[in-house]
C-alpha atoms as a PDB file:
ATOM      1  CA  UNK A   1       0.000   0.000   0.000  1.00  0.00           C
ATOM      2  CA  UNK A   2       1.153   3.653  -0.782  1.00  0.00           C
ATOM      3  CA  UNK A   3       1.374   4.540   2.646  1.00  0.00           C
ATOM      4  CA  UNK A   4       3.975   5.509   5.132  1.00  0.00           C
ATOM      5  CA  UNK A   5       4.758   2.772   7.882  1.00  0.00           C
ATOM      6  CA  UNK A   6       4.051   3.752  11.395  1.00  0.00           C
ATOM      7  CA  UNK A   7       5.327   1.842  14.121  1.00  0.00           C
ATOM      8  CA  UNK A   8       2.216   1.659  15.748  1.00  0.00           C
ATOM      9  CA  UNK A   9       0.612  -0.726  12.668  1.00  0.00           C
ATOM     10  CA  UNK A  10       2.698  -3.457  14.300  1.00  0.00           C
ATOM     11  CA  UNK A  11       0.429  -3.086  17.308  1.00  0.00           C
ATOM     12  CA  UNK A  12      -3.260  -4.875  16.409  1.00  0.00           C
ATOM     13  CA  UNK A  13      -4.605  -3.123  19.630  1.00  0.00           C
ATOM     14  CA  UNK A  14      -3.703   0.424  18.228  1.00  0.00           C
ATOM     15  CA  UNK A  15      -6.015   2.864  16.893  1.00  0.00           C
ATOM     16  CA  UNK A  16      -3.789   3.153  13.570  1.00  0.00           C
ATOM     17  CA  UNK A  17      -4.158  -0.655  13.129  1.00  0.00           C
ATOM     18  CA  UNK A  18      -8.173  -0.528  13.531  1.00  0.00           C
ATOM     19  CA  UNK A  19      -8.630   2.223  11.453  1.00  0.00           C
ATOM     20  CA  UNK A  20      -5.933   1.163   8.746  1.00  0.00           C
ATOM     21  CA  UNK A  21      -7.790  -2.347   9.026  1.00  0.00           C
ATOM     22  CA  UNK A  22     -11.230  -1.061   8.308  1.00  0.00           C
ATOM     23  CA  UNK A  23      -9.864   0.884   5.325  1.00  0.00           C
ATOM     24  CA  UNK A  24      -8.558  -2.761   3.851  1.00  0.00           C
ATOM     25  CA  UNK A  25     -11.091  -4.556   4.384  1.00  0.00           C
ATOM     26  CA  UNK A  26     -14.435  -2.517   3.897  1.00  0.00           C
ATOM     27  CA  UNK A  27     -13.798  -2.198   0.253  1.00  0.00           C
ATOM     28  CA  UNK A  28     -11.904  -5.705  -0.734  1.00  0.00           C
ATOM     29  CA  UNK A  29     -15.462  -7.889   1.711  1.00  0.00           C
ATOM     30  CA  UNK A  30     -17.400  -6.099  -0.716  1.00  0.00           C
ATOM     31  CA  UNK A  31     -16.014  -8.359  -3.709  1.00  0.00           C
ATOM     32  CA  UNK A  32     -16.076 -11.768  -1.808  1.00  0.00           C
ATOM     33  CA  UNK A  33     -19.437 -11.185  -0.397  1.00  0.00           C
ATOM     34  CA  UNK A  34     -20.426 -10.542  -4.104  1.00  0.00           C
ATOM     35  CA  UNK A  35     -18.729 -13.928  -4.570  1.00  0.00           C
ATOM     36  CA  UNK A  36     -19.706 -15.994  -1.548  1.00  0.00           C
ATOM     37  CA  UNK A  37     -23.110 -14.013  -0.790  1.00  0.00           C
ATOM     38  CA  UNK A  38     -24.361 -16.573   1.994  1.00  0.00           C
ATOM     39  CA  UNK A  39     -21.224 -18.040   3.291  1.00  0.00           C
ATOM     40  CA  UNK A  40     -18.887 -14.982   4.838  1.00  0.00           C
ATOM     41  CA  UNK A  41     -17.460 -16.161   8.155  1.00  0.00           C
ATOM     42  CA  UNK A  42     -15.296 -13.374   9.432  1.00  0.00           C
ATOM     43  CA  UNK A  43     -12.157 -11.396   7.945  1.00  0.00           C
ATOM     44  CA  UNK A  44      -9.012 -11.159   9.771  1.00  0.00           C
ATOM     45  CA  UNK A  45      -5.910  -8.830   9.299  1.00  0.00           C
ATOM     46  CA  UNK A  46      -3.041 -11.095  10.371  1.00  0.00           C
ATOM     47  CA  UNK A  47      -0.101  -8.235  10.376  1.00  0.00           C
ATOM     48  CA  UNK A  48       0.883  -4.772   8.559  1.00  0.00           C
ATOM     49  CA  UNK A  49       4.525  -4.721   7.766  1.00  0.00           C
ATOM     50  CA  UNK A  50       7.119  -2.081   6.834  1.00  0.00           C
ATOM     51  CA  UNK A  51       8.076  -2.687   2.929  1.00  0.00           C
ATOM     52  CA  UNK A  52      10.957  -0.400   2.485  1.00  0.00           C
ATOM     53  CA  UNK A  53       8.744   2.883   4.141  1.00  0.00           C
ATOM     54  CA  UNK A  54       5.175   1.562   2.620  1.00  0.00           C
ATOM     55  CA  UNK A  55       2.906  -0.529   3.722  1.00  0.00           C
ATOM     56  CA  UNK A  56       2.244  -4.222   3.015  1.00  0.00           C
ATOM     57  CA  UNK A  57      -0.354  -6.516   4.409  1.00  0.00           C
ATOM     58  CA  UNK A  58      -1.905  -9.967   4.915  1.00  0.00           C
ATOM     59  CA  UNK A  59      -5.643 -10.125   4.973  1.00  0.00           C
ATOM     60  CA  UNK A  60      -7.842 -13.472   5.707  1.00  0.00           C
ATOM     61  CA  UNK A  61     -11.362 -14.152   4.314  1.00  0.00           C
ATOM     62  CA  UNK A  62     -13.258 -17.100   5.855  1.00  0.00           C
ATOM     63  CA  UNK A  63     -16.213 -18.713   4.780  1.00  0.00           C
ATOM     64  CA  UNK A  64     -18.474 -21.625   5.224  1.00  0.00           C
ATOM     65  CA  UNK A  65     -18.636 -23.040   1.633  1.00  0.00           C
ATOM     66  CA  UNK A  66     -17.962 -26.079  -0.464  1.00  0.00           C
ATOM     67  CA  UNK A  67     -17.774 -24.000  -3.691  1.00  0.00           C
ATOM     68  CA  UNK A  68     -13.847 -22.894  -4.910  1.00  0.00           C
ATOM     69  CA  UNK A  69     -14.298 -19.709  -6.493  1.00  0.00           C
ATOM     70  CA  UNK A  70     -11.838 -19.283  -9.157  1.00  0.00           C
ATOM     71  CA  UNK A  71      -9.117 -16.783  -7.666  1.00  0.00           C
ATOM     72  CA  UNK A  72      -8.507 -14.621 -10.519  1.00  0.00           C
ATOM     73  CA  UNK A  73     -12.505 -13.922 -10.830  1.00  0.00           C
ATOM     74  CA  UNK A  74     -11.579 -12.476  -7.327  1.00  0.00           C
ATOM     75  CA  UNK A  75      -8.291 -10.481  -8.116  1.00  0.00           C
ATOM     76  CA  UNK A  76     -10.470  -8.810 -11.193  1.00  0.00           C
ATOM     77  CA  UNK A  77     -12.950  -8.161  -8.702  1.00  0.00           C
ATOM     78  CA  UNK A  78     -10.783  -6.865  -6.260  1.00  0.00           C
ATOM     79  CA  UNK A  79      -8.673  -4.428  -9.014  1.00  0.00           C
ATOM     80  CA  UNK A  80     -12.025  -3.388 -10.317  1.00  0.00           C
ATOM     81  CA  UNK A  81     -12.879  -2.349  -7.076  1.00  0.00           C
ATOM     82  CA  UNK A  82     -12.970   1.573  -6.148  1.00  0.00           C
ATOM     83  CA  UNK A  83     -10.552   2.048  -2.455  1.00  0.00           C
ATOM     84  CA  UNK A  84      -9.987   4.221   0.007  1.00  0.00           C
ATOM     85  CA  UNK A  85      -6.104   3.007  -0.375  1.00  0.00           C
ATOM     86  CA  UNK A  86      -4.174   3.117  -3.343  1.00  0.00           C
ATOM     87  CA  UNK A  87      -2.119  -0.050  -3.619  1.00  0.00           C
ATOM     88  CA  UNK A  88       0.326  -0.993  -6.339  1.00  0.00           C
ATOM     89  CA  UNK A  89      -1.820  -3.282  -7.851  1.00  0.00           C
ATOM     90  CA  UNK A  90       0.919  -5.996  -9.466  1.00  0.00           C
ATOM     91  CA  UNK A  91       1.447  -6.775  -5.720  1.00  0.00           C
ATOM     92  CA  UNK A  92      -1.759  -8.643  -5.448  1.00  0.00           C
ATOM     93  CA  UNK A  93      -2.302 -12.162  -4.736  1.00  0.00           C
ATOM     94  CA  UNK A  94      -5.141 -14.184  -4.011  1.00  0.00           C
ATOM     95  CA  UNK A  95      -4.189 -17.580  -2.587  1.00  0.00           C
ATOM     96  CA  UNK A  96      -0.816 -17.515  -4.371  1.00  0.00           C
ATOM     97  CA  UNK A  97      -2.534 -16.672  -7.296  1.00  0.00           C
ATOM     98  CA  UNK A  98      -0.442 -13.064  -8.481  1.00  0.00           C
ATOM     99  CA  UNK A  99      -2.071  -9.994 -10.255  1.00  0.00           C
ATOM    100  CA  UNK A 100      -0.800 -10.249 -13.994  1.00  0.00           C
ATOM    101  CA  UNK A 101       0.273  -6.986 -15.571  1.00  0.00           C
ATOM    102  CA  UNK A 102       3.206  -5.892 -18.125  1.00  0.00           C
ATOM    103  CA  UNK A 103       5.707  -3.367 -16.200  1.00  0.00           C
ATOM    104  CA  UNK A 104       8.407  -0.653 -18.443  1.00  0.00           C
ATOM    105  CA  UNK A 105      10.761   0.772 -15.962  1.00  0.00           C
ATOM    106  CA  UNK A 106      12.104   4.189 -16.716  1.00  0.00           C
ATOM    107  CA  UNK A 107      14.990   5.738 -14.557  1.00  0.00           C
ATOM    108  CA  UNK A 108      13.320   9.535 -15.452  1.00  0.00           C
ATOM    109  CA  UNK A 109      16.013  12.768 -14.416  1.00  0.00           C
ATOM    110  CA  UNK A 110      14.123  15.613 -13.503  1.00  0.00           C
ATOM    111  CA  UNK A 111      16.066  18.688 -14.464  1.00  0.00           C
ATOM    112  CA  UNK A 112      14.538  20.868 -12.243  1.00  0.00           C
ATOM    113  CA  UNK A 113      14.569  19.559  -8.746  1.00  0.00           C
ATOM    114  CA  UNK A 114      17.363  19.116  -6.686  1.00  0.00           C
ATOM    115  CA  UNK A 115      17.767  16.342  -4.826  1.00  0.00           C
ATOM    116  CA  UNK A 116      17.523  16.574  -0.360  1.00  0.00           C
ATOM    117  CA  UNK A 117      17.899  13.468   1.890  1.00  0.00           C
ATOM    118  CA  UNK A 118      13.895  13.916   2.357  1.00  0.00           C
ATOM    119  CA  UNK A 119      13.764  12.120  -0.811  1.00  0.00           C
ATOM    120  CA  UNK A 120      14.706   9.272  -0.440  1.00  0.00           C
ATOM    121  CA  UNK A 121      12.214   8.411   2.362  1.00  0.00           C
ATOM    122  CA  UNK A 122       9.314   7.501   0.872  1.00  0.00           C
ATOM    123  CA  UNK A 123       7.319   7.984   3.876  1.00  0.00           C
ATOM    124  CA  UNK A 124       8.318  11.690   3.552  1.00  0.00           C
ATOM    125  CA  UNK A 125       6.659  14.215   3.104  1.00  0.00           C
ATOM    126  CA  UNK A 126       8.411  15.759  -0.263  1.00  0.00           C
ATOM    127  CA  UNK A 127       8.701  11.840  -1.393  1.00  0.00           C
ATOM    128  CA  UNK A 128       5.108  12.223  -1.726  1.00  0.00           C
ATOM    129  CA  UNK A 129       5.110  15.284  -2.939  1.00  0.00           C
ATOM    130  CA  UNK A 130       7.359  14.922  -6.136  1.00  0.00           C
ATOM    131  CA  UNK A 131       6.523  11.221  -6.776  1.00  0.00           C
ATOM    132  CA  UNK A 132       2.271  12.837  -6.506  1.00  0.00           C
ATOM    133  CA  UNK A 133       3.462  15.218  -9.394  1.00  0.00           C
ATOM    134  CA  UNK A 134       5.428  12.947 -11.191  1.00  0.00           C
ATOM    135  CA  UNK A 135       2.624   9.968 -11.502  1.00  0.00           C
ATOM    136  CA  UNK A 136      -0.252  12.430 -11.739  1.00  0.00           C
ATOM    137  CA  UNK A 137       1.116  14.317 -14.430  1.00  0.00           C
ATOM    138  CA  UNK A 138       2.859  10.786 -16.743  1.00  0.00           C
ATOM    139  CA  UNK A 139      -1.109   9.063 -16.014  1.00  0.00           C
ATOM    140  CA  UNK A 140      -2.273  12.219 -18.137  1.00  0.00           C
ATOM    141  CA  UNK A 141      -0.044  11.300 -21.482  1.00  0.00           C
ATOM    142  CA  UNK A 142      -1.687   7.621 -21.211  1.00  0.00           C
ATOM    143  CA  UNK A 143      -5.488   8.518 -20.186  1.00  0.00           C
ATOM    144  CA  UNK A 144      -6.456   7.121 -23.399  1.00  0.00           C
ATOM    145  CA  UNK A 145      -4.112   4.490 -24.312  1.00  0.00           C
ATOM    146  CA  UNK A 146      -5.651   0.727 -24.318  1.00  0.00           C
ATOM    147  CA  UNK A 147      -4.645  -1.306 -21.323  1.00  0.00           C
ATOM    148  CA  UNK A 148      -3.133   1.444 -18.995  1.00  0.00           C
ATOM    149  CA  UNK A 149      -3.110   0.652 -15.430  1.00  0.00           C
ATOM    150  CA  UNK A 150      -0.923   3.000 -13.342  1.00  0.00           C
ATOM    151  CA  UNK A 151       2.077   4.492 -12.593  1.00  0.00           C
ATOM    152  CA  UNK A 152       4.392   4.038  -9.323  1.00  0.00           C
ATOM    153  CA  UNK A 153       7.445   6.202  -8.620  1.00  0.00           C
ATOM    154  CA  UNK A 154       9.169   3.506  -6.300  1.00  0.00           C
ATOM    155  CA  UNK A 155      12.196   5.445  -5.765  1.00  0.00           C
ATOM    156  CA  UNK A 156      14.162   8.794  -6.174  1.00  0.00           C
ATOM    157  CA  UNK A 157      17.789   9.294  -6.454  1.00  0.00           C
ATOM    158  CA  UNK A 158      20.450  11.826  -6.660  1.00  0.00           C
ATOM    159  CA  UNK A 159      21.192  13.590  -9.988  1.00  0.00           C
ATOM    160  CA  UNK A 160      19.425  16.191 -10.081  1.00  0.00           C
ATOM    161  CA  UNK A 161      16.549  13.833  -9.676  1.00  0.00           C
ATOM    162  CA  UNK A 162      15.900  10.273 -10.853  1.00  0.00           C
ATOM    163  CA  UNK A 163      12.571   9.203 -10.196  1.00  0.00           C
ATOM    164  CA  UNK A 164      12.522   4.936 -10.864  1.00  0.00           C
ATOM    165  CA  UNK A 165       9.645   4.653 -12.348  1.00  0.00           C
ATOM    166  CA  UNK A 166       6.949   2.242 -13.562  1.00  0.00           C
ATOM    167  CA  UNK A 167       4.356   2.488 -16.129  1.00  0.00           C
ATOM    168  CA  UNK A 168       1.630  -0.665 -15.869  1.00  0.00           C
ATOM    169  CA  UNK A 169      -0.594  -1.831 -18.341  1.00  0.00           C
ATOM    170  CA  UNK A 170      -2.828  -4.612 -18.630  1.00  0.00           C
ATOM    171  CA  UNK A 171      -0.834  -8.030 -20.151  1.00  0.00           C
ATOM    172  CA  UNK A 172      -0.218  -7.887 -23.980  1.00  0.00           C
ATOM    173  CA  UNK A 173      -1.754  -4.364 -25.478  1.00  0.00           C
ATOM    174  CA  UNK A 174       1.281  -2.199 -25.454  1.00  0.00           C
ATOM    175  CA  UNK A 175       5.259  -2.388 -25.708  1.00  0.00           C
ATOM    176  CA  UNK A 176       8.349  -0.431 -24.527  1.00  0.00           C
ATOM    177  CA  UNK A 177       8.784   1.134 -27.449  1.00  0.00           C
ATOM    178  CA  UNK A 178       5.125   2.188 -27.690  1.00  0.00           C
ATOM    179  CA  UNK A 179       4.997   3.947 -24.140  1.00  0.00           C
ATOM    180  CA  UNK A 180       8.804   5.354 -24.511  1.00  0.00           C
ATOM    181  CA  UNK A 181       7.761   7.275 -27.508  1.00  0.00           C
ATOM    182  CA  UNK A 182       3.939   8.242 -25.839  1.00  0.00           C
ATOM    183  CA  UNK A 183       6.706  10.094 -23.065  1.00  0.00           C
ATOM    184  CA  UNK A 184       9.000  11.377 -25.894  1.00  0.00           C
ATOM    185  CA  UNK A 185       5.995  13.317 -26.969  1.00  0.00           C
ATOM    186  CA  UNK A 186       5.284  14.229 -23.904  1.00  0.00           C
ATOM    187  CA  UNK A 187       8.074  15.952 -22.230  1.00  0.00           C
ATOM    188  CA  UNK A 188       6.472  19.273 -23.054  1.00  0.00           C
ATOM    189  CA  UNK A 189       3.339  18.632 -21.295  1.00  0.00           C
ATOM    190  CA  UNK A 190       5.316  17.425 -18.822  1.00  0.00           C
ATOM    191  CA  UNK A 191       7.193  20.692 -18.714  1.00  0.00           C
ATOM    192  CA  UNK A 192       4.333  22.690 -17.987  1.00  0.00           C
ATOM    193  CA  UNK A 193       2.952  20.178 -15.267  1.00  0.00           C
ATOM    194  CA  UNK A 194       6.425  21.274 -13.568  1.00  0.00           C
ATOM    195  CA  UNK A 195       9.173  18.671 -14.457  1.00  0.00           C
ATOM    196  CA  UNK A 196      11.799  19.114 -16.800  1.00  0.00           C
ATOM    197  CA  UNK A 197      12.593  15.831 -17.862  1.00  0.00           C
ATOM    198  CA  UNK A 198      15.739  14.977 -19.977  1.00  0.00           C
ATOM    199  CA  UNK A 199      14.810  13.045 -22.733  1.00  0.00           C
ATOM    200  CA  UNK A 200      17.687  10.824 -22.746  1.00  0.00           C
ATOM    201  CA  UNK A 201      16.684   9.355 -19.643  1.00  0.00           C
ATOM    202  CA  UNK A 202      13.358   7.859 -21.665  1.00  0.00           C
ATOM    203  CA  UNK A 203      14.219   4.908 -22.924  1.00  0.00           C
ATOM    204  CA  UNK A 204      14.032   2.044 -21.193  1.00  0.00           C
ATOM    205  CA  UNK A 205      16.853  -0.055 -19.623  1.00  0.00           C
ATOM    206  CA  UNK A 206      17.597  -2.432 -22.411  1.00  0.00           C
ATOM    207  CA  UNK A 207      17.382  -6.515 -21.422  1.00  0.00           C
ATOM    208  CA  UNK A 208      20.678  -8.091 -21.251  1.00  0.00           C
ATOM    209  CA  UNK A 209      22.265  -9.489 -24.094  1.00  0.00           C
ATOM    210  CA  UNK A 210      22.696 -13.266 -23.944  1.00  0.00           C
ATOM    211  CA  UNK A 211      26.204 -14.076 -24.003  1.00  0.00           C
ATOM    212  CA  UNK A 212      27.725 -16.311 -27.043  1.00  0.00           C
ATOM    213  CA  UNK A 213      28.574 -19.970 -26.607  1.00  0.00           C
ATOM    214  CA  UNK A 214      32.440 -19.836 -26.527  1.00  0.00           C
ATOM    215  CA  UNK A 215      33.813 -21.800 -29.419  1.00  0.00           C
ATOM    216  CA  UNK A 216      36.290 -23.665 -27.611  1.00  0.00           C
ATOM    217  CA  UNK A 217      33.214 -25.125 -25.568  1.00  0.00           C
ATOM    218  CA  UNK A 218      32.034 -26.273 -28.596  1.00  0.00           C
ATOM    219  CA  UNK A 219      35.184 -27.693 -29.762  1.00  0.00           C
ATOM    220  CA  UNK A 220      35.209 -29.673 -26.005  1.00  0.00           C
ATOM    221  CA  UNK A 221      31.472 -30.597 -26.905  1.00  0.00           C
ATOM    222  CA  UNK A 222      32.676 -31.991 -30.008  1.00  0.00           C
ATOM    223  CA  UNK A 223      35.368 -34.177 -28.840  1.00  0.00           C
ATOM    224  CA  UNK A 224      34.083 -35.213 -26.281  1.00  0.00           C
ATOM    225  CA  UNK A 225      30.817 -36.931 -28.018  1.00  0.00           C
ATOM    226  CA  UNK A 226      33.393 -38.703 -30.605  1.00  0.00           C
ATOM    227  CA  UNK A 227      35.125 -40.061 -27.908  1.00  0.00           C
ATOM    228  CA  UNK A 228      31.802 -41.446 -26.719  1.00  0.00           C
ATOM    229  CA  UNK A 229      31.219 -43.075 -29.972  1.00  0.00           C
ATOM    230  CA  UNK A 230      34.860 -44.221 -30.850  1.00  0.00           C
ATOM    231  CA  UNK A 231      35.573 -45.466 -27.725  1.00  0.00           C
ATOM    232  CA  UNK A 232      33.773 -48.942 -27.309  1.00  0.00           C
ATOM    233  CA  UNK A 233      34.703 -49.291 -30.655  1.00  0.00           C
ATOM    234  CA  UNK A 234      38.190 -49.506 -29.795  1.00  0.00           C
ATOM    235  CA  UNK A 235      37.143 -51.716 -26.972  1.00  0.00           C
ATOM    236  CA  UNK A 236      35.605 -54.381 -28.952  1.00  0.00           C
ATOM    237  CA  UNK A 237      38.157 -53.991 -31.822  1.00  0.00           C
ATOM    238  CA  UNK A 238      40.832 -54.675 -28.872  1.00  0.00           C
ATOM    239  CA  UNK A 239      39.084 -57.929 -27.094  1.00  0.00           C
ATOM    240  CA  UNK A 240      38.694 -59.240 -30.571  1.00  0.00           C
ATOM    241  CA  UNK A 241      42.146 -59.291 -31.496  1.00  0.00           C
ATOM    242  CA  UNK A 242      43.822 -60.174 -28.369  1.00  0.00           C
ATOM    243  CA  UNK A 243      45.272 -56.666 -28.023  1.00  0.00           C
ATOM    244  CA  UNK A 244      44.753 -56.604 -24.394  1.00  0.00           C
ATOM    245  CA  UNK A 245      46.362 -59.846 -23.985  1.00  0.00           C
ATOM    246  CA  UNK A 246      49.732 -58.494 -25.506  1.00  0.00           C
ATOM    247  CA  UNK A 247      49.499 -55.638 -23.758  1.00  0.00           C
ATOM    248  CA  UNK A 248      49.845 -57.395 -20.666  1.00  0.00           C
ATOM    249  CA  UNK A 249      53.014 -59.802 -21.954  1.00  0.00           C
ATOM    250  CA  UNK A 250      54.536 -56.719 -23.310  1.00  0.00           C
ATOM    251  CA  UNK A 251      54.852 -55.319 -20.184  1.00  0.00           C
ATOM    252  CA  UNK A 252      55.162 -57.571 -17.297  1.00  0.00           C
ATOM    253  CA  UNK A 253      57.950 -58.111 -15.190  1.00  0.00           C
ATOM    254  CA  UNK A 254      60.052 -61.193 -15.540  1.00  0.00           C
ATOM    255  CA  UNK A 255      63.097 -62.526 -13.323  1.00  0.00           C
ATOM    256  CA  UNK A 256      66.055 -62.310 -15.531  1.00  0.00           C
ATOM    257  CA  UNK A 257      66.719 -66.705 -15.762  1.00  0.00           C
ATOM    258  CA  UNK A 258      63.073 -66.600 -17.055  1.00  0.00           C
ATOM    259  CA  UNK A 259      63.051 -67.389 -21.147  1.00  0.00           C
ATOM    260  CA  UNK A 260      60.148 -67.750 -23.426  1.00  0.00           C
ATOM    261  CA  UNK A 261      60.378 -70.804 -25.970  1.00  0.00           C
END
């Protein structure tokens, strides 16, 4: 969950852990009641942890029901579901079962901030500030585009400012290149929303080249898989011809009186 960690969550008899709880679970009942209409037992938050200055969670539904529903009907449910907190929505799992969405990261330098140490706390305040600004105004350039989901700023950096970044989109409509150039054309509108962005800093990290096969581990491959084959050949050729045999005479030891006739 987008929310600064306070040491009080770890308490279940604080007020922040009620309050935080009802939040959670209010909205999310909604969709398993739709699901389970007669059945609900009770919901349980088992903890809130600290996940690097946000919030994660682990919530338990209970019912009384012989029916499996299946668990993705009730992550769609869930993500279709209007909340109170804004979650980063790829984090999501229903019985193991993980929200599926396609991520581009961006490492975006804004031009015109200058980094302080309040930055990179994202429980801050001017974490939330900046990273507010920068998602609110890179969800306006992809309003309309098919399969959009959301945008995170997960991190932000020295130099002047680099704001990690991640743009979500449902799996399959859209590709890197796609949403790098939807930004390209947007660093204007960006400009006026406040952030200077330099446009080098657009495209996205490139994946890692797969390293060649070295030829000499070919070569070894090679040889090796003759030897295989040639081998018992050599074997059989050997027992058939006695070779083994004179092997041996050829190089035992004998007493020097000892003469062969």
């Amino acid at each position: 969950m987008i929310m600064d960690f306070k040491e009080t969550l770890r308490d279940e008899k604080s007020q922040d852990f009620k309050d935080l709880s009802d939040k959670v679970t209010r909205d999310v009942g909604r969709v398993y009641r739709a699901q389970y209409p007669a059945n609900f037992v009770r919901v349980v938050v088992r903890r809130f942890s600290n996940s690097d200055d946000w919030i994660q969670t682990k919530v338990e539904y209970q019912f009384s029901t012989p029916i499996i529903v299946n668990p993705s009907k009730i992550i769609d449910g869930i993500l279709a579901s209007t909340s109170p907190v804004r979650y980063v929505r790829y984090t999501l799992k229903v019985n193991e079962n993980q929200a599926q969405f396609d991520m581009v990261l961006f490492s975006l330098r804004i031009l015109n901030k200058d980094f302080s140490n309040g930055l990179s706390n994202r429980g801050s305040t001017e974490f939330k500030e900046l990273s507010t600004q920068v998602t609110t105004s890179i969800k306006k350039l992809f309003g309309n585009e098919k399969g959009f989901s959301e945008v995170y700023v997960t991190k932000l950096t020295k130099g002047s400012v680099v704001a990690s970044t991640e743009v979500t989109f449902s799996p399959g409509p859209t590709s890197p290149s796609r949403v790098s150039q939807i930004l390209l054309n947007g660093v204007p509108s960006l400009e006026t929303e406040g952030l200077k962005i330099d446009s080098t800093s657009i495209n996205p990290p490139a994946p890692p080249t797969p390293r060649p096969f070295p030829g000499f581990a070919v070569a070894i491959i090679v040889l090796c898989g003759l030897a295989i084959l040639i081998i018992p050949i050599l074997i059989i050729v050997a027992l058939k011809t006695g070779l083994f045999r004179k092997l041996a005479q050829a190089f035992s030891l004998r007493s020097p009186d000892y003469y062969d006739f």
